[in-house]
N, C-alpha and C. Protein backbone atom coordinates (compact mmCIF):
# COMPACT_ATOMS: atom_id res chain seq x y z
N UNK A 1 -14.10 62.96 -7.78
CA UNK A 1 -13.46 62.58 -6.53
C UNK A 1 -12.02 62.21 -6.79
N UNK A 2 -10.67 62.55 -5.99
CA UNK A 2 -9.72 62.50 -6.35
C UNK A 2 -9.49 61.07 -5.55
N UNK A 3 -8.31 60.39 -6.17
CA UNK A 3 -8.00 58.91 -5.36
C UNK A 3 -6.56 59.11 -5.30
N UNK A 4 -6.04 58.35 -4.18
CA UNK A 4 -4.49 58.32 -4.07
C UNK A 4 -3.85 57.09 -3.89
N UNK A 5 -2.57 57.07 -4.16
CA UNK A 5 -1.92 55.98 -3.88
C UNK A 5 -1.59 55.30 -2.60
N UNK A 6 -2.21 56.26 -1.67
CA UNK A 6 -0.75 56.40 -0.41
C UNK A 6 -1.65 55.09 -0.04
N UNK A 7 -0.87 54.41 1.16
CA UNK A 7 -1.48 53.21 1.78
C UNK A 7 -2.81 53.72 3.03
N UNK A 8 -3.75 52.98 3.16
CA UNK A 8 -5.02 53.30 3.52
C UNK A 8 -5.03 53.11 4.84
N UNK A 9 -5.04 53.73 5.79
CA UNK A 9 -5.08 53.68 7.45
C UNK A 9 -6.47 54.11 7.50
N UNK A 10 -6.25 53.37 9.13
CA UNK A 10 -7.43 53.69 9.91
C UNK A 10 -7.54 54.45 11.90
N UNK A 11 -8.55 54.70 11.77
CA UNK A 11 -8.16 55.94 13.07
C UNK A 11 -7.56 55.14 14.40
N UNK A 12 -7.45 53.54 14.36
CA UNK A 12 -6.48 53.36 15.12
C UNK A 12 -5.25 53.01 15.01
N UNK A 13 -4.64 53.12 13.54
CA UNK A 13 -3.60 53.27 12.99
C UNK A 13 -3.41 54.38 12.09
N UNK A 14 -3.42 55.36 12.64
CA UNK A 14 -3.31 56.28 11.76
C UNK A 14 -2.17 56.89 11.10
N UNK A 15 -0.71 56.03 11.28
CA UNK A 15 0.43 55.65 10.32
C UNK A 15 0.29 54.59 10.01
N UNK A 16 0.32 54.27 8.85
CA UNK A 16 0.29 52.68 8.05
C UNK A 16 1.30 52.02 8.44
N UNK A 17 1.04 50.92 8.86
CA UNK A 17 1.98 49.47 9.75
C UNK A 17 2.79 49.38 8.45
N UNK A 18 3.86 49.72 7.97
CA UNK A 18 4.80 49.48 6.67
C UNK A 18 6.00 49.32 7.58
N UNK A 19 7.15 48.37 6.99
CA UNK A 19 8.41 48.07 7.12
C UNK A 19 8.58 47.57 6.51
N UNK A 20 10.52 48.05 6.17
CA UNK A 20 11.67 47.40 5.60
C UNK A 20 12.67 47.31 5.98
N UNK A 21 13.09 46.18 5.68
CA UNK A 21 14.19 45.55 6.51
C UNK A 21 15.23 44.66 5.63
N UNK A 22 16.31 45.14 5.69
CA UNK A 22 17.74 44.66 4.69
C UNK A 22 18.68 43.52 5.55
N UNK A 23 19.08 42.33 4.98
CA UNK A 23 19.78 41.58 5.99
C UNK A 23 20.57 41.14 4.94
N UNK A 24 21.75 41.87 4.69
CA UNK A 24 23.31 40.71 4.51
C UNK A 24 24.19 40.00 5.08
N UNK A 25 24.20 38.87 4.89
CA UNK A 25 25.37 38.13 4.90
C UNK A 25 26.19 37.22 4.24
N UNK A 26 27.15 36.45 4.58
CA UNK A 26 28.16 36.45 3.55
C UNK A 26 27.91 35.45 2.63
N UNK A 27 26.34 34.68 3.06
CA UNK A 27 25.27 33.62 1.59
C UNK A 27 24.73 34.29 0.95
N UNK A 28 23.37 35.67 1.93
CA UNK A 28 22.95 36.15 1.25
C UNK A 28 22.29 38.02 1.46
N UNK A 29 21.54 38.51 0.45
CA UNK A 29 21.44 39.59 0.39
C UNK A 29 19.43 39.72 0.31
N UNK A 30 19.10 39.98 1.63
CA UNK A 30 17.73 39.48 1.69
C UNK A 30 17.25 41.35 1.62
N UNK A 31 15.94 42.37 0.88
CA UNK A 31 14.86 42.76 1.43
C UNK A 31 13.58 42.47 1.32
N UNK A 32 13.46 42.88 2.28
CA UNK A 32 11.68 42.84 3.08
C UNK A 32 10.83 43.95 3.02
N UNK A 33 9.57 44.11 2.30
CA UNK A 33 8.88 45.41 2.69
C UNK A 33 7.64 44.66 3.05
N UNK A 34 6.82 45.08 4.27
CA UNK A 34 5.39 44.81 4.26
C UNK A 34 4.73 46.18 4.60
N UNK A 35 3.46 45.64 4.12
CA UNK A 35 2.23 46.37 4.85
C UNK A 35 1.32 46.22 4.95
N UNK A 36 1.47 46.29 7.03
CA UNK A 36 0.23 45.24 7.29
C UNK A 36 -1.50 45.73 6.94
N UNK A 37 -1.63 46.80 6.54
CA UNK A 37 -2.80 47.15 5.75
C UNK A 37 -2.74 47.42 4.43
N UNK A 38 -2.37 46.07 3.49
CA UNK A 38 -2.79 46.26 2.35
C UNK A 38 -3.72 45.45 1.95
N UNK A 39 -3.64 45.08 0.22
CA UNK A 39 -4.51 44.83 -0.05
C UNK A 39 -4.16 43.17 -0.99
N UNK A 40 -2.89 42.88 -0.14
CA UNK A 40 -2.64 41.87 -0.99
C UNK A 40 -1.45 42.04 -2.36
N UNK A 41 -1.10 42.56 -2.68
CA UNK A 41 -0.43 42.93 -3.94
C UNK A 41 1.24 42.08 -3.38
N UNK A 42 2.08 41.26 -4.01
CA UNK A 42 2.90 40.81 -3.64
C UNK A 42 4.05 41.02 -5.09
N UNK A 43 5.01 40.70 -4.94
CA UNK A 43 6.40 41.04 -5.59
C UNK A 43 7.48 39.88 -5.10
N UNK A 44 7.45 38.86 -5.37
CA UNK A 44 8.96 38.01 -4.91
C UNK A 44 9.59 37.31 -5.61
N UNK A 45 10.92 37.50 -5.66
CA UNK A 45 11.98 37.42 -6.30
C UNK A 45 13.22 36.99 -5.66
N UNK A 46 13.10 35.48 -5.57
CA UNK A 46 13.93 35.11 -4.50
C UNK A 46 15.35 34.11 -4.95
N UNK A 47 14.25 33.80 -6.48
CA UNK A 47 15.41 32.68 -7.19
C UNK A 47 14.98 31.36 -7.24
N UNK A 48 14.26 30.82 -5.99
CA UNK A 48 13.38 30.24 -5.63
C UNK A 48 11.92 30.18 -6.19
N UNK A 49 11.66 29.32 -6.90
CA UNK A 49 10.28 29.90 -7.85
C UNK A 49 9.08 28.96 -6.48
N UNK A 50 9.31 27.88 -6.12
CA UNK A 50 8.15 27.60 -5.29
C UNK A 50 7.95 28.26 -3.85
N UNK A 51 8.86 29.01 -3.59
CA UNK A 51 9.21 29.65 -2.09
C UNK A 51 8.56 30.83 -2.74
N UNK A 52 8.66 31.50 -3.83
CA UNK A 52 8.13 32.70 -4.49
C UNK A 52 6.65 32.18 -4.60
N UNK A 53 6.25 31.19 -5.12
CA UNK A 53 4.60 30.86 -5.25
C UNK A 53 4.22 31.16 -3.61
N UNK A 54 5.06 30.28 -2.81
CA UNK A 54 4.54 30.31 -1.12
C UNK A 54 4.00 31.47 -0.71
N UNK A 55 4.86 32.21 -0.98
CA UNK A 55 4.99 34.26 -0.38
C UNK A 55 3.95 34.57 -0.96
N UNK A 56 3.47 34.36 -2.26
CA UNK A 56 1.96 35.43 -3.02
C UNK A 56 0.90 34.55 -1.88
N UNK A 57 1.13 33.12 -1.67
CA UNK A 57 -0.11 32.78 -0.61
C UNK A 57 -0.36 33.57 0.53
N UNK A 58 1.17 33.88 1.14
CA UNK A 58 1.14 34.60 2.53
C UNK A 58 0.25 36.34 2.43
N UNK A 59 1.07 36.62 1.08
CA UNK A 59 0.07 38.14 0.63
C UNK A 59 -0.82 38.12 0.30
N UNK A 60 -1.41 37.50 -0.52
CA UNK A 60 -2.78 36.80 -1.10
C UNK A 60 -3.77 37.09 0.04
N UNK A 61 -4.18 35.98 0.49
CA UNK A 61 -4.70 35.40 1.50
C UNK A 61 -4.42 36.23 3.27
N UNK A 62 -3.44 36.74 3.49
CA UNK A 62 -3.26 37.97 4.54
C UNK A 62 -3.80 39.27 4.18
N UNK A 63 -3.92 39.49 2.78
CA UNK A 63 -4.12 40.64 3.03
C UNK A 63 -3.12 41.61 3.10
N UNK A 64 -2.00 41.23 3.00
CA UNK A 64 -0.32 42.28 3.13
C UNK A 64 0.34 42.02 2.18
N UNK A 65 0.71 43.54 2.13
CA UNK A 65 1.49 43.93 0.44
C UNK A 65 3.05 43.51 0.88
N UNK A 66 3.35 42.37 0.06
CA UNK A 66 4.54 42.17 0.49
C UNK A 66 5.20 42.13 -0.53
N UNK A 67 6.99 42.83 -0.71
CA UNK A 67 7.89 42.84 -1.63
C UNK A 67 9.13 41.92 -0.87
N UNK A 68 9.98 41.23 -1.61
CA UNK A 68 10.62 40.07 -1.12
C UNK A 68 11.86 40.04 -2.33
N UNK A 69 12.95 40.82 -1.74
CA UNK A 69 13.92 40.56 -3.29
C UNK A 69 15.19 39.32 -2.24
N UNK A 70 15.64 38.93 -3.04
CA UNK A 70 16.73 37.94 -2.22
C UNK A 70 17.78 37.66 -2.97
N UNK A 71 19.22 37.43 -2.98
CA UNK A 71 19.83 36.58 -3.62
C UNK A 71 20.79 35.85 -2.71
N UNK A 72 20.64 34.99 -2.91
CA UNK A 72 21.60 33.91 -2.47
C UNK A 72 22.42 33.21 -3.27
N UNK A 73 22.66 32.29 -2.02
CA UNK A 73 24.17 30.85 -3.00
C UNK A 73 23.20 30.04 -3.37
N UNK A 74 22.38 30.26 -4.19
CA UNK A 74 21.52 29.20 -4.72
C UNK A 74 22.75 27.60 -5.51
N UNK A 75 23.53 27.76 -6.03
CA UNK A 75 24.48 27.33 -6.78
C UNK A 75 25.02 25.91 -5.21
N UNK A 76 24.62 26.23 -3.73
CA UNK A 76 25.19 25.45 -3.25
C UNK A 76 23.77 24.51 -2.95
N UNK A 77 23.19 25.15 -2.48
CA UNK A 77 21.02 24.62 -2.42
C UNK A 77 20.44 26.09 -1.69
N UNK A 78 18.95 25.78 -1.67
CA UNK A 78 17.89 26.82 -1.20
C UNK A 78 17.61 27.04 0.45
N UNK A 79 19.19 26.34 1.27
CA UNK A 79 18.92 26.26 2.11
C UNK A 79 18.66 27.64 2.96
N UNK A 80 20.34 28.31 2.59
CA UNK A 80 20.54 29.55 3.20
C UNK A 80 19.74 30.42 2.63
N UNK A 81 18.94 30.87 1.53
CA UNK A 81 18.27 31.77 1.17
C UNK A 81 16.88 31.83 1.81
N UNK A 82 16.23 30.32 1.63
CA UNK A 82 14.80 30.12 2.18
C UNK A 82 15.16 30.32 3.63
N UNK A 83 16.14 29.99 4.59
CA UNK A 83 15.98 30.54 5.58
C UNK A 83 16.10 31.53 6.25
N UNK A 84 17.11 32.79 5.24
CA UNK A 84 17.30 34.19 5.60
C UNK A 84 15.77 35.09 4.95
N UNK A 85 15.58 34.44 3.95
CA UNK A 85 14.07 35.22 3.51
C UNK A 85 13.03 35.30 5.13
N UNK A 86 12.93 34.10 5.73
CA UNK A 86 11.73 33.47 6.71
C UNK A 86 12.41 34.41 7.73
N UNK A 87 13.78 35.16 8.01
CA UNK A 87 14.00 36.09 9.28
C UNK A 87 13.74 37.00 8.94
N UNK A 88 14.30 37.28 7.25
CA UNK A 88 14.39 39.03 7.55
C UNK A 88 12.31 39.19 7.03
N UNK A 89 11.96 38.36 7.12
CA UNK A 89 10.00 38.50 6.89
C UNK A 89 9.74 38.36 8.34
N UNK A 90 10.20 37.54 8.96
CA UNK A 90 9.98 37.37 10.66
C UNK A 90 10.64 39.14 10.85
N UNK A 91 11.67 39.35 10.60
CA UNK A 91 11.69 41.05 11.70
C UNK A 91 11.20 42.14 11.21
N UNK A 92 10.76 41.64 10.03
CA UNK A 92 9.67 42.76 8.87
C UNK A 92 8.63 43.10 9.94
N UNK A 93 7.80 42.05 10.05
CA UNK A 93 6.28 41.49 10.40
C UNK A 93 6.45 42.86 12.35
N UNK A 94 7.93 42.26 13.06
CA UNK A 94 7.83 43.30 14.15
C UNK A 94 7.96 44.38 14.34
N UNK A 95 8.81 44.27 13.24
CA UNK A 95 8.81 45.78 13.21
C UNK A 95 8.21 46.60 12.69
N UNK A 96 6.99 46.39 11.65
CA UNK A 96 5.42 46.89 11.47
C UNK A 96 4.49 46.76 12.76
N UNK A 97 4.94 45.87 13.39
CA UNK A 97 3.75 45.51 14.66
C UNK A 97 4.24 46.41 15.63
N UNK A 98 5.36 47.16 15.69
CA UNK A 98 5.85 48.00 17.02
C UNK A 98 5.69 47.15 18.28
N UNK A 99 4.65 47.48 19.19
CA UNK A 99 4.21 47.61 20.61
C UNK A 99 3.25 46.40 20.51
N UNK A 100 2.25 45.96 19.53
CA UNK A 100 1.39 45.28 19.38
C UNK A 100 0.23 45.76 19.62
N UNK A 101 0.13 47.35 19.96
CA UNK A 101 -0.97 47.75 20.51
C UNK A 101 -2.45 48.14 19.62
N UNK A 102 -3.13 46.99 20.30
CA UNK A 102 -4.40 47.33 19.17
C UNK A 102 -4.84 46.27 18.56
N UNK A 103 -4.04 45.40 18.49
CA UNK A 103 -3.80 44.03 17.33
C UNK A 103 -4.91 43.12 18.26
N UNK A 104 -5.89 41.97 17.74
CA UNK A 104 -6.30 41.07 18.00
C UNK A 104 -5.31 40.25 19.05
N UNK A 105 -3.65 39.85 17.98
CA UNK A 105 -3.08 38.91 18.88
C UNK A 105 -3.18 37.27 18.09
N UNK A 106 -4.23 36.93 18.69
CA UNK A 106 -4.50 35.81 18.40
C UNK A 106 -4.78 35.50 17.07
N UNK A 107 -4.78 34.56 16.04
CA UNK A 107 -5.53 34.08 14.79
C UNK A 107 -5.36 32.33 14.78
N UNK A 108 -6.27 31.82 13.49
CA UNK A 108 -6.55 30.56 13.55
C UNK A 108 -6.99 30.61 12.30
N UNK A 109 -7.06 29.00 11.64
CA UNK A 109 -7.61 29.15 10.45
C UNK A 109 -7.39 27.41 9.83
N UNK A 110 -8.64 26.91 9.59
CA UNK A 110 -8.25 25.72 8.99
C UNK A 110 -8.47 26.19 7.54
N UNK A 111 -7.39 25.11 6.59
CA UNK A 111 -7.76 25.34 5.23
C UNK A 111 -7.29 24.32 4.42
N UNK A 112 -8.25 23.73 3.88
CA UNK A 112 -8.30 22.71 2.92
C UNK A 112 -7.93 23.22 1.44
N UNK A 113 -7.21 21.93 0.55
CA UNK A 113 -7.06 22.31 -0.48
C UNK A 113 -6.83 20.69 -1.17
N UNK A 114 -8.18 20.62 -1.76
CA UNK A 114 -8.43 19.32 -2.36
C UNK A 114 -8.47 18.12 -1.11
N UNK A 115 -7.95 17.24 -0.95
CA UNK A 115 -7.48 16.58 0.26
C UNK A 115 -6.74 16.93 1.31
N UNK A 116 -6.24 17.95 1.39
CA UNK A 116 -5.49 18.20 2.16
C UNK A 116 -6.23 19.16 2.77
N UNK A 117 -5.67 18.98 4.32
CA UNK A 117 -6.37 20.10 5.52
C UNK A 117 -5.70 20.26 6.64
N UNK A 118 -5.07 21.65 6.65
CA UNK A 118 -4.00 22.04 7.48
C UNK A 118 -4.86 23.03 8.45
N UNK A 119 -4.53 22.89 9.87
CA UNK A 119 -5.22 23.98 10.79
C UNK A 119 -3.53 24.48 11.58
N UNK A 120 -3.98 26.07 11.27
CA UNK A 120 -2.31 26.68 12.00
C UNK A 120 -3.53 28.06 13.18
N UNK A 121 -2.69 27.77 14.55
CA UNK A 121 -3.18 28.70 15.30
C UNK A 121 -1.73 29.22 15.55
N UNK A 122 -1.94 30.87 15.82
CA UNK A 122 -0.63 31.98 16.07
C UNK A 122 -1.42 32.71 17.32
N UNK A 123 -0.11 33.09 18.24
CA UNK A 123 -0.18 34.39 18.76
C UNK A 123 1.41 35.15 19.04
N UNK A 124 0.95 36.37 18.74
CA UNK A 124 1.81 37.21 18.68
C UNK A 124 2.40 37.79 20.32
N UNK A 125 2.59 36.23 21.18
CA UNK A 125 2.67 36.87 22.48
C UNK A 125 4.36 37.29 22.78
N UNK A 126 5.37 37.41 21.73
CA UNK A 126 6.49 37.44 22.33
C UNK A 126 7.58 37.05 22.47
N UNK A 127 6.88 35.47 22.52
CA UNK A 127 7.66 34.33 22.96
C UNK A 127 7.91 33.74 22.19
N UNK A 128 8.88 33.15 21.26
CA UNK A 128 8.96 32.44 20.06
C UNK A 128 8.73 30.13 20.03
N UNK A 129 8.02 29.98 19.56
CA UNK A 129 7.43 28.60 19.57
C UNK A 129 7.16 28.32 18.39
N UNK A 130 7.34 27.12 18.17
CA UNK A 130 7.15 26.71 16.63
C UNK A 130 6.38 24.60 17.16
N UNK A 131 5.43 24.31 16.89
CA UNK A 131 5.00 22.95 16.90
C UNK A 131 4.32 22.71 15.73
N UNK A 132 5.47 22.13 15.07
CA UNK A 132 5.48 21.63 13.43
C UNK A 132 4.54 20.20 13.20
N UNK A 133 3.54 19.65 12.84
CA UNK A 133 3.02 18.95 13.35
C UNK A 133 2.93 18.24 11.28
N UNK A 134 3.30 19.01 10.35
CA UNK A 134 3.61 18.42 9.42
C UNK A 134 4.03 17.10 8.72
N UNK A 135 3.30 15.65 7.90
CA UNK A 135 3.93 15.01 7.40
C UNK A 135 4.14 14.94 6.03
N UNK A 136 4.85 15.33 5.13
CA UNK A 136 5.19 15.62 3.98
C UNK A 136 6.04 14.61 3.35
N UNK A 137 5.28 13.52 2.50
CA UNK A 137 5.57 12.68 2.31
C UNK A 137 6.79 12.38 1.06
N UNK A 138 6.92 13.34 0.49
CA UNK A 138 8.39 13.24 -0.94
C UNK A 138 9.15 14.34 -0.21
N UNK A 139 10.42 14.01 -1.18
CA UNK A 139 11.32 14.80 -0.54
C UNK A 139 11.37 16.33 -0.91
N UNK A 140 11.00 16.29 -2.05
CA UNK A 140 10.57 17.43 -3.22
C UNK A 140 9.35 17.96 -4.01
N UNK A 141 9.29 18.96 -3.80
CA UNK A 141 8.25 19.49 -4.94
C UNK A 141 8.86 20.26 -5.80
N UNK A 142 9.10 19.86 -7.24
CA UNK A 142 9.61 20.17 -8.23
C UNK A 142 11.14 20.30 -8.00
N UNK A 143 11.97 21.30 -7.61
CA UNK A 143 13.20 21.14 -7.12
C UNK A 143 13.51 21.67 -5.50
N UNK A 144 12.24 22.06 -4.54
CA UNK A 144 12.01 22.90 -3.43
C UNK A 144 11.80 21.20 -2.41
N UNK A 145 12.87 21.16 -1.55
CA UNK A 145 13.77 20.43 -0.34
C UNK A 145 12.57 20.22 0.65
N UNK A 146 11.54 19.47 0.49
CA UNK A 146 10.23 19.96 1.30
C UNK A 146 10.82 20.08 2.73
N UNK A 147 12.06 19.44 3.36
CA UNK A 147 12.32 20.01 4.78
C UNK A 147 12.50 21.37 5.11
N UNK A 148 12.41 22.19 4.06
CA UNK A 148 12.84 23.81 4.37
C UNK A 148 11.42 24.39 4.31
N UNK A 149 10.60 24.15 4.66
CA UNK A 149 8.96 24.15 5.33
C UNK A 149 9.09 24.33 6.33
N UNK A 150 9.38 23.83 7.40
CA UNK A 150 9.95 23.86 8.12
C UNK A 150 10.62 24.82 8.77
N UNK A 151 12.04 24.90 8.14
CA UNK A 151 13.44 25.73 8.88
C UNK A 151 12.59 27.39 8.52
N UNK A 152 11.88 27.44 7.18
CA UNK A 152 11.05 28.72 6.98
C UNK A 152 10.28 29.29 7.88
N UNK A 153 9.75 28.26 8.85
CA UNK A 153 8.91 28.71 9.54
C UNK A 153 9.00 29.11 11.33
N UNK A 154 10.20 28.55 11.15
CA UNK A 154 11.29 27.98 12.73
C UNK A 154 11.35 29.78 12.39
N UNK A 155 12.54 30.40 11.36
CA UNK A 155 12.71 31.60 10.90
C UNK A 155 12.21 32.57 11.31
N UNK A 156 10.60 32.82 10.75
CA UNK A 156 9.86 33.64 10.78
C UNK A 156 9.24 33.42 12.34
N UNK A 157 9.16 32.70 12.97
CA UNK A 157 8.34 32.56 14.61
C UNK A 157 9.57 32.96 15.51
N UNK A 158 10.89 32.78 14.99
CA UNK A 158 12.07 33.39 15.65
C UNK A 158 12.31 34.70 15.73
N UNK A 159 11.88 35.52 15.00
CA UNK A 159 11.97 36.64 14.60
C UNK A 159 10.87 37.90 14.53
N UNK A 160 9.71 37.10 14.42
CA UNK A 160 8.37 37.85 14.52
C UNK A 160 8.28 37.71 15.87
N UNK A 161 8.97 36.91 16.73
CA UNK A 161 8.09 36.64 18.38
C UNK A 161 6.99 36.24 18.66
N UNK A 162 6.63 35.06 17.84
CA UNK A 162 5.21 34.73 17.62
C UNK A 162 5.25 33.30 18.41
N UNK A 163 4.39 32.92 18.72
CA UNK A 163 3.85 31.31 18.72
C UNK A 163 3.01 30.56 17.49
N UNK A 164 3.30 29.79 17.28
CA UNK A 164 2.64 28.87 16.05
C UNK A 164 2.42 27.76 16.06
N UNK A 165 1.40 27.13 15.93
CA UNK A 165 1.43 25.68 15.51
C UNK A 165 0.49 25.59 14.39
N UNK A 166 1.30 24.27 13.77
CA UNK A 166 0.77 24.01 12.43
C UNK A 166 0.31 22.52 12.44
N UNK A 167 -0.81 21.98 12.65
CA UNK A 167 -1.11 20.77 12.44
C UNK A 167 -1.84 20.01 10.63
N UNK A 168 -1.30 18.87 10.54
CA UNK A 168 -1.74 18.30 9.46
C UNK A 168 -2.58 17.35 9.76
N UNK A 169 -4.45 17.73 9.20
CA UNK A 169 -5.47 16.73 9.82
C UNK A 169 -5.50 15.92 8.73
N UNK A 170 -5.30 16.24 7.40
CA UNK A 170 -5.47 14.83 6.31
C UNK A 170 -4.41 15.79 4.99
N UNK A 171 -4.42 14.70 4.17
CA UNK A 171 -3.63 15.00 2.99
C UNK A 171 -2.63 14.08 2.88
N UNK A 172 -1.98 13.61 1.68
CA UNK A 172 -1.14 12.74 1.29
C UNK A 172 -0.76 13.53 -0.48
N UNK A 173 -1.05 14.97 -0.95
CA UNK A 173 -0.39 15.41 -1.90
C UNK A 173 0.89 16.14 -1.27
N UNK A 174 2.06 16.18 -1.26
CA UNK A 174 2.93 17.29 -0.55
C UNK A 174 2.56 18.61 -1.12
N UNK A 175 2.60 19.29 -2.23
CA UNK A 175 2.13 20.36 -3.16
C UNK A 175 0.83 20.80 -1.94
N UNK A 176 0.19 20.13 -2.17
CA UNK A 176 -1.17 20.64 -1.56
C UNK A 176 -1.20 20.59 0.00
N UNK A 177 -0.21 19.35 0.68
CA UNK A 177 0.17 19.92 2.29
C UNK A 177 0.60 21.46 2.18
N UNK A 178 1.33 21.76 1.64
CA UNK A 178 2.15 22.73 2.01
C UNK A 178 1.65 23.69 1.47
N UNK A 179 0.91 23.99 0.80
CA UNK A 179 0.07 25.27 -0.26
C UNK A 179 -0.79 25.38 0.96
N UNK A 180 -1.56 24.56 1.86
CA UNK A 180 -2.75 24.50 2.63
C UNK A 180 -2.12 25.09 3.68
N UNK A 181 -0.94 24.66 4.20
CA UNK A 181 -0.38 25.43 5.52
C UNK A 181 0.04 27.00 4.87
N UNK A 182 0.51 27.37 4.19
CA UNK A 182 0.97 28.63 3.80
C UNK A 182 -0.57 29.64 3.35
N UNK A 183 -1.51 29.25 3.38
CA UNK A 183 -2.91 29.65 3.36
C UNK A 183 -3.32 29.68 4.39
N UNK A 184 -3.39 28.45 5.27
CA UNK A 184 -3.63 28.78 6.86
C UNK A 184 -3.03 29.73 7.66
N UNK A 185 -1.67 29.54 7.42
CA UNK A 185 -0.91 30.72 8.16
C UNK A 185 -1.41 32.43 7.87
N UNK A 186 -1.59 32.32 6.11
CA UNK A 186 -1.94 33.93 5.97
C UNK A 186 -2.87 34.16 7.00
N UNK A 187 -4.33 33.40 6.63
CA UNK A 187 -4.99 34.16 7.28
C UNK A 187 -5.46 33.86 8.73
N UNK A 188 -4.54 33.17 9.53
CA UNK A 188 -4.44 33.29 10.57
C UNK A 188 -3.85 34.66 11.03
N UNK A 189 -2.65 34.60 10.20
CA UNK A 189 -1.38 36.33 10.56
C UNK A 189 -2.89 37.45 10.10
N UNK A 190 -3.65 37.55 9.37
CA UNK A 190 -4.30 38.61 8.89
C UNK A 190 -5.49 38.44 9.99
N UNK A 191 -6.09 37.69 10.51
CA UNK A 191 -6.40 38.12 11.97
C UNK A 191 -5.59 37.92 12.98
N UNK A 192 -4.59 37.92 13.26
CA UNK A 192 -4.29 38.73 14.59
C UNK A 192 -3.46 39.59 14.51
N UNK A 193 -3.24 40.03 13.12
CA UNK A 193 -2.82 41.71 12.64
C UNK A 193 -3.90 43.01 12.90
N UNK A 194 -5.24 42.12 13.05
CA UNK A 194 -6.43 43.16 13.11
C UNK A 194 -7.01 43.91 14.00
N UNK A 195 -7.37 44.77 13.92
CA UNK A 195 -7.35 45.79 15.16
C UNK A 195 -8.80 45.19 15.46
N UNK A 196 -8.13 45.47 16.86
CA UNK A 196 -9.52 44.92 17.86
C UNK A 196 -10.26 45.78 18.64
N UNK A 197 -11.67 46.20 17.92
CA UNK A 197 -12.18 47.27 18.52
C UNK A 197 -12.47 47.82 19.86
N UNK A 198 -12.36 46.90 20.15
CA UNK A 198 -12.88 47.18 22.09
C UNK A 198 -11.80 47.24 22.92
N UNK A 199 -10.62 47.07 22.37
CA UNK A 199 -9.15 47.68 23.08
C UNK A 199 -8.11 48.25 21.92
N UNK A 200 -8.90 49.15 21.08
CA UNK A 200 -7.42 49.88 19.69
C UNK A 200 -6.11 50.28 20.58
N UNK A 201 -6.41 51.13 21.74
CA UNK A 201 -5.54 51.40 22.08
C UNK A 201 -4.65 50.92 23.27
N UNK A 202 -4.95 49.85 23.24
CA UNK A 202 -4.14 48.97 24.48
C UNK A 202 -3.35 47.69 23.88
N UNK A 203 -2.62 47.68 24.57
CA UNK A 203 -1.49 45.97 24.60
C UNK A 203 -2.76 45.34 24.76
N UNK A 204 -2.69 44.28 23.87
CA UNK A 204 -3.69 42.66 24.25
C UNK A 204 -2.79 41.93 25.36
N UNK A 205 -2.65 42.23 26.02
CA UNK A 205 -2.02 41.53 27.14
C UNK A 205 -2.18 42.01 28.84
N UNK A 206 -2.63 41.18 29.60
CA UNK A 206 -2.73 41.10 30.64
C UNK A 206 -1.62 41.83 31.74
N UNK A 207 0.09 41.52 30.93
CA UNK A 207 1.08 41.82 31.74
C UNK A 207 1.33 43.38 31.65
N UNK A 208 0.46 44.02 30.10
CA UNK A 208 0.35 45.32 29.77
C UNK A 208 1.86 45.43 28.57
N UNK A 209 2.57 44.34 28.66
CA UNK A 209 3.70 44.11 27.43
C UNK A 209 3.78 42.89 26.63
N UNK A 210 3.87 43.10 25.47
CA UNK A 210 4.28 41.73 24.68
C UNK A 210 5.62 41.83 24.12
């Protein structure tokens, strides 16, 4: 039996949801590749080594092959990079999603990790919302600004057209707040990336547009 490389569709995607997307400016030099039917396989290279651990959670755990090269003014802080990474992954994510047609929409997902237990619900209606519900108690994990948790995620809901909220029900490790939300989020995004059998070929939406 012969096997191939190419990325694996299905008959209601029968072009593979892949995008890339290049964003310079005069901090930094961001690309983006996803695909929303992979299998997980991730690549990031941002300069940023805990923002790089974050991203294998988002591929990991989603289910999407994501490549992530970046360089920035790291030399001034991780501000401008971690937050041009979180857009040009926010206009990745739409511009694999096209129309939205077919997609669940909705996802949810609580996820614990040791003490800590983060629940993040998304929908992909459009409208951009972010309710950060995070308390992250140091300022740092290792040399990563724990407020850019945050501005990362403001980013990506700006840009994907998503709604999000991220609530924190227990935890007092920051490491493990924030590992737990970036796990919740995957696989919240990896169901409502999923095709929903009883409408493949329709907008999940009532208005007939998202």
């Amino acid at each position: 039996m012969q096997t191939s490389d190419r990325p694996q569709t299905s008959s209601v995607f029968p072009v593979a949801r892949i995008a890339s997307v290049s964003r310079k400016t005069g901090e930094t030099d961001v690309q983006v590749t996803v695909n929303l039917d992979g299998t997980g396989k991730c690549v990031a290279k941002t300069g940023i080594p805990f923002l790089d651990h974050m991203l294998h959670q988002i591929s990991s755990h989603g289910l999407i092959d994501l490549t992530v090269q970046a360089i920035g003014d790291l030399e001034i802080d991780d501000h401008h990079t971690n937050e041009d990474v979180g857009i040009t992954l926010g206009m990745a994510l739409a511009k694999a999603l096209g129309d939205r047609k077919g997609i669940v929409r909705f996802g949810h997902f609580v996820a614990p990790l040791d003490e800590a237990l983060i629940q993040v619900a998304l929908d992909f209606s459009g409208r951009p919302h972010l309710s950060y519900g995070l308390e992250i108690p140091t300022q740092r994990v290792g040399t990563y600004d724990t407020q850019l948790v945050r501005e990362f995620f403001v980013a990506i809901v700006n840009h994907a057209q998503m709604t999000l909220h991220i609530r924190q029900l227990d935890g007092i490790n920051s490491h493990h707040i924030i590992e737990a939300t970036f796990k919740a989020f995957a696989r919240s995004l990896r169901m409502a990336v999923e095709t929903d059998p009883r409408r493949a070929h329709e907008i999940p939406s009532s208005k007939g547009v998202l």
